[in-house]
C-alpha atoms as a PDB file:
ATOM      1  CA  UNK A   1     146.615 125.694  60.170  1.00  0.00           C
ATOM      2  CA  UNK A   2     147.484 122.269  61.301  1.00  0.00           C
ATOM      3  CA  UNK A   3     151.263 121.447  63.145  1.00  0.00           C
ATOM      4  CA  UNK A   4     153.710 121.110  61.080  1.00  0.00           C
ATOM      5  CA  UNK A   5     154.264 116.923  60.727  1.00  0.00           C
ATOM      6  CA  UNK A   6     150.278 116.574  61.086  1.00  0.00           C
ATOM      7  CA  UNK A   7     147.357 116.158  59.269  1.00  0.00           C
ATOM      8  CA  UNK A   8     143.845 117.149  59.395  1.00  0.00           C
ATOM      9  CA  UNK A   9     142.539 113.223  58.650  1.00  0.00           C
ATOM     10  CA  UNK A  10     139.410 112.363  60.128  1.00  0.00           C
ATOM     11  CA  UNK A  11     138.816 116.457  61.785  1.00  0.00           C
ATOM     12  CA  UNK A  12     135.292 116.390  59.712  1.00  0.00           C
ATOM     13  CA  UNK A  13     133.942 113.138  61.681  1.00  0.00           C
ATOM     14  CA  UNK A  14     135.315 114.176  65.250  1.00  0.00           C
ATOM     15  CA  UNK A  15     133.521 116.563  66.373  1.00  0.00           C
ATOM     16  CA  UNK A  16     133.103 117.322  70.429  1.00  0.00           C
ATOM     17  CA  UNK A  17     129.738 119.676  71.104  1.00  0.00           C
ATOM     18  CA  UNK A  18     129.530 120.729  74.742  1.00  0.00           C
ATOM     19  CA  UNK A  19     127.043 123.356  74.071  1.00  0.00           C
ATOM     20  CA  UNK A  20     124.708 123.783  70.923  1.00  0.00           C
ATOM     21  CA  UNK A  21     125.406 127.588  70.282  1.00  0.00           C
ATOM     22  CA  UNK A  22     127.904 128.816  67.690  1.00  0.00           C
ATOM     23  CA  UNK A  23     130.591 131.327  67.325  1.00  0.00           C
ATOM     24  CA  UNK A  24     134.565 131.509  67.555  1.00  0.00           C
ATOM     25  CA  UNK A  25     136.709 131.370  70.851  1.00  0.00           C
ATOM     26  CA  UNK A  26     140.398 130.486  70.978  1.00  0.00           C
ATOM     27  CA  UNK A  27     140.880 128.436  68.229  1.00  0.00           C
ATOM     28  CA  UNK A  28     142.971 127.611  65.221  1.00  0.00           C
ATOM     29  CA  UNK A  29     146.074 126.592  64.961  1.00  0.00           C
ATOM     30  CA  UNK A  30     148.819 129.300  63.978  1.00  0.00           C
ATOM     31  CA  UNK A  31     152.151 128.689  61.917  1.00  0.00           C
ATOM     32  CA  UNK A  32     153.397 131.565  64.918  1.00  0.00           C
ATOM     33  CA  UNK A  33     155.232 130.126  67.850  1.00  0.00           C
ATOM     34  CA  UNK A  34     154.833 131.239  71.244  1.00  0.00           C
ATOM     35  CA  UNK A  35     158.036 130.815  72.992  1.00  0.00           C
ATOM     36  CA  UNK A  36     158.181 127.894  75.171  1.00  0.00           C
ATOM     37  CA  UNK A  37     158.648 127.989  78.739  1.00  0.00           C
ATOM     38  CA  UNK A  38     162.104 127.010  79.931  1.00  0.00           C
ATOM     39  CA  UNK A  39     161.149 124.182  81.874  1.00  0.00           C
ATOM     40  CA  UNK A  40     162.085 120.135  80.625  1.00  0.00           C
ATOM     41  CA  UNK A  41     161.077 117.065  82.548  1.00  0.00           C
ATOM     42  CA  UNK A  42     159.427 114.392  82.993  1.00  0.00           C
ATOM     43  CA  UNK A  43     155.737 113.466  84.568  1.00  0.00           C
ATOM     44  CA  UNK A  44     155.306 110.120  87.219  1.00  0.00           C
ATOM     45  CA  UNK A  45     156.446 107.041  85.668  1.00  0.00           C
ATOM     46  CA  UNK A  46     158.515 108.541  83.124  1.00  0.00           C
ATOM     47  CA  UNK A  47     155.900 109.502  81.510  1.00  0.00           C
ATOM     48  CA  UNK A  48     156.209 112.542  79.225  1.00  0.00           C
ATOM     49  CA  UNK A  49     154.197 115.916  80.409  1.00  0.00           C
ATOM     50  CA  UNK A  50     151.793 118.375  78.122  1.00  0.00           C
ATOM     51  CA  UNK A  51     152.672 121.956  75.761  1.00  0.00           C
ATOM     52  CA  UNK A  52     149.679 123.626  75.172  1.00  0.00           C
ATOM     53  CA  UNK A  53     150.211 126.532  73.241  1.00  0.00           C
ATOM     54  CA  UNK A  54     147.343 128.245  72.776  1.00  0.00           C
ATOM     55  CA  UNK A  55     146.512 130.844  69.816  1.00  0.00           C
ATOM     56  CA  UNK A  56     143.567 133.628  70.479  1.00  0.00           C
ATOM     57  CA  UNK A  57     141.802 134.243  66.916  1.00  0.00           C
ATOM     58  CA  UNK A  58     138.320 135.424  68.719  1.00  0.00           C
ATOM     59  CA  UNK A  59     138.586 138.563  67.702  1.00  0.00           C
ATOM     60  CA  UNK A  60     138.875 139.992  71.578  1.00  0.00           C
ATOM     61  CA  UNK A  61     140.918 140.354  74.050  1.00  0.00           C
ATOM     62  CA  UNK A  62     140.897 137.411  76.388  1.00  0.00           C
ATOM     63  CA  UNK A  63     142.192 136.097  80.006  1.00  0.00           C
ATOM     64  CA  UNK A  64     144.228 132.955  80.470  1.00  0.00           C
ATOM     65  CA  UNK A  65     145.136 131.706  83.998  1.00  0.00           C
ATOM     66  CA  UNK A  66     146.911 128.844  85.005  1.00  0.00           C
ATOM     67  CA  UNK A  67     145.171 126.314  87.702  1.00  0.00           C
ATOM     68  CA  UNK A  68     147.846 123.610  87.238  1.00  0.00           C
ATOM     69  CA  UNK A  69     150.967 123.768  85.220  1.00  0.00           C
ATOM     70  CA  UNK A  70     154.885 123.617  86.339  1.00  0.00           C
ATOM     71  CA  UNK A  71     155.474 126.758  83.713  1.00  0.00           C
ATOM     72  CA  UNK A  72     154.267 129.226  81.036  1.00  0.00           C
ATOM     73  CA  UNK A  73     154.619 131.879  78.846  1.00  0.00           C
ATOM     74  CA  UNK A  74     152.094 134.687  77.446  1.00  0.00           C
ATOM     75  CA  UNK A  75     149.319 134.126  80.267  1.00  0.00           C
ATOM     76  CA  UNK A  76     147.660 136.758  81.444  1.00  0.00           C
ATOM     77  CA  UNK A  77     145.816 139.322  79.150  1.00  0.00           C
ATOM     78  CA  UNK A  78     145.717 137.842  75.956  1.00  0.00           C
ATOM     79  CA  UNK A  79     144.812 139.850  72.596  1.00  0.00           C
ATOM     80  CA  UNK A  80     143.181 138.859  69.715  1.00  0.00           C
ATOM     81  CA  UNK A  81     146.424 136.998  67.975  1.00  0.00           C
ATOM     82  CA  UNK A  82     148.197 136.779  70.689  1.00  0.00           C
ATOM     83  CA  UNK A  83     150.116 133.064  71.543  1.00  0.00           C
ATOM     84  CA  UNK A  84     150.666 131.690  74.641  1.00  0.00           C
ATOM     85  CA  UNK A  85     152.333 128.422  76.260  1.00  0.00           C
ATOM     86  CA  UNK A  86     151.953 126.542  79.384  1.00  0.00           C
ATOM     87  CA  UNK A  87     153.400 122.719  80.585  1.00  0.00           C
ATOM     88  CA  UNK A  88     153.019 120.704  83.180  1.00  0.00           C
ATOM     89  CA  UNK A  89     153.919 117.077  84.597  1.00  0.00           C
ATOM     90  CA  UNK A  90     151.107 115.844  86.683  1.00  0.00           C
ATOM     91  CA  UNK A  91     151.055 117.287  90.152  1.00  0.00           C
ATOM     92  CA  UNK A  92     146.755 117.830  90.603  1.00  0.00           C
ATOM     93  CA  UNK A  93     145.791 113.559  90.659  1.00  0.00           C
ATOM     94  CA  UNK A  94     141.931 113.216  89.670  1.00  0.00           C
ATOM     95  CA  UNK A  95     140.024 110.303  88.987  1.00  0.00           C
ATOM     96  CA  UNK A  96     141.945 107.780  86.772  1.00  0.00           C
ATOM     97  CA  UNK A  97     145.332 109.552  86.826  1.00  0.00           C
ATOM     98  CA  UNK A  98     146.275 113.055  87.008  1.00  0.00           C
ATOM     99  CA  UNK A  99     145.993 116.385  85.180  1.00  0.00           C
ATOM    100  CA  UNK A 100     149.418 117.781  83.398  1.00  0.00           C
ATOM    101  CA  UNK A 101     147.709 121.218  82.880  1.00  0.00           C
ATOM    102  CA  UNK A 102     144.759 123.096  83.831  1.00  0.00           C
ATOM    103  CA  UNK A 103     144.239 126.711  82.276  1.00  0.00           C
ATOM    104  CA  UNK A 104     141.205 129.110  83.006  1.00  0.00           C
ATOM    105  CA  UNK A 105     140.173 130.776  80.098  1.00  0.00           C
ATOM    106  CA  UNK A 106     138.152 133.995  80.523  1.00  0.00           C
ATOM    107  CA  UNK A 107     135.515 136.158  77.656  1.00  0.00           C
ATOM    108  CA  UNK A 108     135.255 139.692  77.865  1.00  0.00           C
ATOM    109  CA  UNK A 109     131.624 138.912  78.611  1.00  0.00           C
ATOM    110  CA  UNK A 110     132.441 137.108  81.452  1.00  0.00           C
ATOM    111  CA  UNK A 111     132.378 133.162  80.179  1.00  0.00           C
ATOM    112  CA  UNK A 112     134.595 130.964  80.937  1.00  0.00           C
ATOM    113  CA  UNK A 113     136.095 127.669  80.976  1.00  0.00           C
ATOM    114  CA  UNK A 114     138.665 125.146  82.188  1.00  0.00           C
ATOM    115  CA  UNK A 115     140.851 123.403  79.602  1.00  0.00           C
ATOM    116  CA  UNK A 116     142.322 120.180  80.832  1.00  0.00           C
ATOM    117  CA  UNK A 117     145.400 118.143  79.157  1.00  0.00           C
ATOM    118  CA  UNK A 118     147.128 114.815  80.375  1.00  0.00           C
ATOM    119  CA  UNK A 119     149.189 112.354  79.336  1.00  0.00           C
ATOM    120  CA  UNK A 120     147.718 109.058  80.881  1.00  0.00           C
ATOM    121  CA  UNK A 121     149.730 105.675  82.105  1.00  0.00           C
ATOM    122  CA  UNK A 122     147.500 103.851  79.637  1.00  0.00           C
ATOM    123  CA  UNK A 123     145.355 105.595  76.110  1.00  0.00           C
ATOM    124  CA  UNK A 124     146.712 108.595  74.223  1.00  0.00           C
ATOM    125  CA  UNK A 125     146.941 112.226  75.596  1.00  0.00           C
ATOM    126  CA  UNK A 126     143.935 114.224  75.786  1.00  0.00           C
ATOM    127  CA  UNK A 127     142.995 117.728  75.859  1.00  0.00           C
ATOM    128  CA  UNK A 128     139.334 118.577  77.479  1.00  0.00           C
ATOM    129  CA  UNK A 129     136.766 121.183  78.865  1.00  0.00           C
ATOM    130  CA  UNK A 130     135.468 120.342  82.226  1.00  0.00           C
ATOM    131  CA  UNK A 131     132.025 118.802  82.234  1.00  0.00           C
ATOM    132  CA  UNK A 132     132.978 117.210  78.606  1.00  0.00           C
ATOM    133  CA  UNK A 133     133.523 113.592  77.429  1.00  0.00           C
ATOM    134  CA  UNK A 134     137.347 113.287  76.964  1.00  0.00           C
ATOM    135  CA  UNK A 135     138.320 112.467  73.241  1.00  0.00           C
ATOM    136  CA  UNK A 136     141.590 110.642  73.107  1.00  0.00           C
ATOM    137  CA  UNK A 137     144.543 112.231  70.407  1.00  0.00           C
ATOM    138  CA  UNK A 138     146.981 110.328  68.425  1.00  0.00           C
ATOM    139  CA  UNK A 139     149.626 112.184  66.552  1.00  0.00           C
ATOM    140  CA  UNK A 140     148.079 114.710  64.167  1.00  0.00           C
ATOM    141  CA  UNK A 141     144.589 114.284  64.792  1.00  0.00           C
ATOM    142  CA  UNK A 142     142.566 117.535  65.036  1.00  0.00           C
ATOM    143  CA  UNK A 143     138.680 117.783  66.466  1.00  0.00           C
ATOM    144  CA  UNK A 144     136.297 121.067  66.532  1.00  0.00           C
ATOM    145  CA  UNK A 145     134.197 121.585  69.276  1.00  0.00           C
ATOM    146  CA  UNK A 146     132.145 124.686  70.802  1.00  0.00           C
ATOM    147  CA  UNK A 147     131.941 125.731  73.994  1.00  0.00           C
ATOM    148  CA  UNK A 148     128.777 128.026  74.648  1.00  0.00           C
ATOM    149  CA  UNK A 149     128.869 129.523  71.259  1.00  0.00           C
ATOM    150  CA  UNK A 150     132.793 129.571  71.081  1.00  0.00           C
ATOM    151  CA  UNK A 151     134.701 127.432  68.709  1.00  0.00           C
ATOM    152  CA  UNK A 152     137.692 125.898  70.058  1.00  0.00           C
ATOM    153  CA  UNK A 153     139.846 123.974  67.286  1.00  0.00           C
ATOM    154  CA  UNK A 154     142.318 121.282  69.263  1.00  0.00           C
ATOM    155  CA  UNK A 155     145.389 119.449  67.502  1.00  0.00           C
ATOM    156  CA  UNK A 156     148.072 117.018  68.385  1.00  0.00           C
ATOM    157  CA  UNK A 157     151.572 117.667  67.673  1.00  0.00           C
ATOM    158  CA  UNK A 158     154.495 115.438  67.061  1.00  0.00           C
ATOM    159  CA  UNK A 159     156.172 115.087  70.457  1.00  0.00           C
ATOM    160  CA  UNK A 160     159.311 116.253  71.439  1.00  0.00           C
ATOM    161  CA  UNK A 161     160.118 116.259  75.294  1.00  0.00           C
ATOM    162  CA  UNK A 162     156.345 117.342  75.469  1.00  0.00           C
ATOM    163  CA  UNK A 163     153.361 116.114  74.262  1.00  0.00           C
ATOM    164  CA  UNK A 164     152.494 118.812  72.144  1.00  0.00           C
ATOM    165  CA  UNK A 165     148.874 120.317  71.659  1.00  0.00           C
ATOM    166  CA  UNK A 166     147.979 123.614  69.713  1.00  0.00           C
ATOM    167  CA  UNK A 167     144.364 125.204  71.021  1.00  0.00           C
END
């Protein structure tokens, strides 16, 4: 279900395959709220940092960690349904700028991943798994990807004193 504000235009040609298996992992995009950490500021340069809130439809229980964020809400043991939030301002600096938010996801069979999000000085926010190619997002757009079998639907928001992503 998309954001409300957003559309789904252009989802069916933007498509981000990391891995050729297929099944369902976090993904989708729930009309529930997870409630937002208490936290409002901004990144370097004025800049605005990253919401993720992230909805688990995989059917199983699942473990979210936070690498890099400033703060968050729901992490931890996650069940299927469950929603959680995390945001973050910029402190870990890679190549090219720096990383709002990093969260460790974690499969009851023991795979796992790193989700990345950032708002950059110049492009459009983006939301990535480590070892990917990193698809920019404007406003609304929406992309499906997989991540050893898992689907992982990402959207944009509309912005508020975040840049807003749903996972």
């Amino acid at each position: 279900m998309p954001l409300p504000g957003s559309t789904n235009e252009g989802a069916a040609s933007d498509r981000l395959v990391c891995d050729h298996h297929a099944t369902h992992m976090v993904a989708g995009c729930g009309s529930t709220t997870a409630a937002r950490p208490s936290v409002t500021r901004e990144a370097a340069g004025g800049l605005l940092g990253v919401n993720l809130t992230l909805v688990n439809n995989s059917g199983q229980t699942i473990t979210l960690k936070s690498l890099v964020s400033d703060s968050s809400n729901g992490l931890g043991v996650l069940p299927n349904g469950g929603i959680a939030s995390i945001e973050g301002t910029g402190p870990a600096v890679q190549i090219g700028g720096s990383i709002d938010v990093r969260i460790a996801v974690t499969f009851p069979d023991g795979a796992a991943l790193d989700l990345d999000a950032w708002n950059p000085f110049t492009g459009y926010p983006t939301v990535k798994e480590s070892g990917c190619r990193s698809p920019d997002y404007k406003v609304g757009e929406t992309r499906d990807w997989n991540y050893k079998g898992r689907g992982i639907t990402v959207e944009r928001g509309a912005d508020d004193e975040w840049i807003q992503f749903a996972i």
